[in-house]
Protein backbone atom coordinates (compact mmCIF):
# COMPACT_ATOMS: atom_id res chain seq x y z
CA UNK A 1 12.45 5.53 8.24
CA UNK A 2 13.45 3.37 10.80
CA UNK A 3 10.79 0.10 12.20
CA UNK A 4 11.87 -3.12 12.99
CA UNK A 5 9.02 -4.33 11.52
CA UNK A 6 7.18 -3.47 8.22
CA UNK A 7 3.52 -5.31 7.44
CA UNK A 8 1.74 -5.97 3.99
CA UNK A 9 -0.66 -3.51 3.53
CA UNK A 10 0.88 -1.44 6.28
CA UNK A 11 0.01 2.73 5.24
CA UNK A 12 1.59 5.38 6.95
CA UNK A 13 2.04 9.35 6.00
CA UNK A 14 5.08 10.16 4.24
CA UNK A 15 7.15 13.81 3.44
CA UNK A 16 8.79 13.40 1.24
CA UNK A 17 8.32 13.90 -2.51
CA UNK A 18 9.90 10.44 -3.61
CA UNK A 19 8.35 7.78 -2.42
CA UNK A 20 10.22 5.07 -0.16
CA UNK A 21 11.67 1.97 -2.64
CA UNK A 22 8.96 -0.91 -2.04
CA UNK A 23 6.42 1.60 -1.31
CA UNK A 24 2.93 2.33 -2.98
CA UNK A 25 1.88 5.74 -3.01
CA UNK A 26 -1.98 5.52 -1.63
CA UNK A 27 -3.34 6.92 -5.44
CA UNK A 28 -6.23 4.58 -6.46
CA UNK A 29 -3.84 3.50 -8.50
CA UNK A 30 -4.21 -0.39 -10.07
CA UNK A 31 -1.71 -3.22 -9.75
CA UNK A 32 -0.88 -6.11 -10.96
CA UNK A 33 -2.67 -8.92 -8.65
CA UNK A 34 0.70 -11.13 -10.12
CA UNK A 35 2.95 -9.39 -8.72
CA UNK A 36 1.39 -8.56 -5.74
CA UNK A 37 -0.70 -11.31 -4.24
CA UNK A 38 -0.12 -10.70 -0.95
CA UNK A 39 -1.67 -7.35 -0.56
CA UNK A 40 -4.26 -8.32 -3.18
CA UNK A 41 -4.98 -11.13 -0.82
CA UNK A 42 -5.69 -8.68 2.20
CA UNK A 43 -7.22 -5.88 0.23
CA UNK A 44 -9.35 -7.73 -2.55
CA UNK A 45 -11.29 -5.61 -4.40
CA UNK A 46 -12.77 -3.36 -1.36
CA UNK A 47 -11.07 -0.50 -3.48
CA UNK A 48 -11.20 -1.61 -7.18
CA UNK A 49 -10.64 -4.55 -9.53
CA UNK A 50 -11.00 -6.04 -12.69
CA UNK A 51 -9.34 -9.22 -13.82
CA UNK A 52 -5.76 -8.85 -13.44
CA UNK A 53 -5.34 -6.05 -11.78
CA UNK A 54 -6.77 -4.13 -7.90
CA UNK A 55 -6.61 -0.76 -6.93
CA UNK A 56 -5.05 0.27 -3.91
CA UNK A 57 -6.77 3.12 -1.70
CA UNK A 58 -7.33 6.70 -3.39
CA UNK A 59 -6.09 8.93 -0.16
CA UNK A 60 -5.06 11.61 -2.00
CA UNK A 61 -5.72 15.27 -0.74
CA UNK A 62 -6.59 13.36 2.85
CA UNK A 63 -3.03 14.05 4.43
CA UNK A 64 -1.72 17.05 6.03
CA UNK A 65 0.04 19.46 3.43
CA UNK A 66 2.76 18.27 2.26
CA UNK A 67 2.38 13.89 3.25
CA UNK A 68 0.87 11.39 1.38
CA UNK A 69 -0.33 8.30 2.46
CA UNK A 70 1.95 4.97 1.26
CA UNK A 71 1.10 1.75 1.40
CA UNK A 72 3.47 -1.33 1.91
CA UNK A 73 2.98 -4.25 -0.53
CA UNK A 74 5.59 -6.64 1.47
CA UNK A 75 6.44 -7.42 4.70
CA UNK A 76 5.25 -9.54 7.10
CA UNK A 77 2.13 -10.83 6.48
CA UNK A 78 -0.12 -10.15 9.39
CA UNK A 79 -1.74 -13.39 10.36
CA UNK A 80 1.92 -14.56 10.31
CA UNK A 81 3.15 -12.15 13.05
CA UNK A 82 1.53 -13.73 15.67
C-alpha cells in the first residue's frame, strides 16, 4: 500500500485476507469511542452507538469477490489537511 497521505475515516477496498496494521475492517463492528475519538468524532453514531462504544460501517458482502472494505481510524484529520 503505498499513499503519502492516509485520512481518519479514510475506507478503501482491500485483497488481502489480513487486514493492514491500523486498519478497521468495514464489519459493523463496535469500538471503543476511548480509544478512538477521532473517527468517533467524524462518524458519531450515523452507524451505531451506545455509551462507550460506535459501530463502524457494516460493508460486508458489498465489495468485489475477494476485497473488503477497511476503514482508517488515524491519520490526518480532514479539516486539518487544508
Amino acid at each position: 500500500m503505498v499513499q503519502e497521505a492516509i485520512y481518519v475515516g479514510q475506507i478503501m477496498q482491500w485483497r488481502e485476507d489480513e487486514i493492514p496494521k491500523g486498519w478497521v475492517l468495514c464489519d459493523g463492528q463496535y469500538l471503543a469511542k476511548k480509544d478512538f475519538m477521532a473517527l468517533f468524532d467524524l462518524m458519531g453514531t450515523a452507524f451505531g452507538a451506545n455509551a462507550t462504544h460506535f459501530a463502524v460501517p457494516d460493508f460486508s458482502g458489498k465489495a468485489k469477490k475477494g476485497y473488503h472494505y477497511i476503514i482508517s481510524p488515524w491519520g490526518i484529520y480532514p479539516n486539518a489537511a487544508k
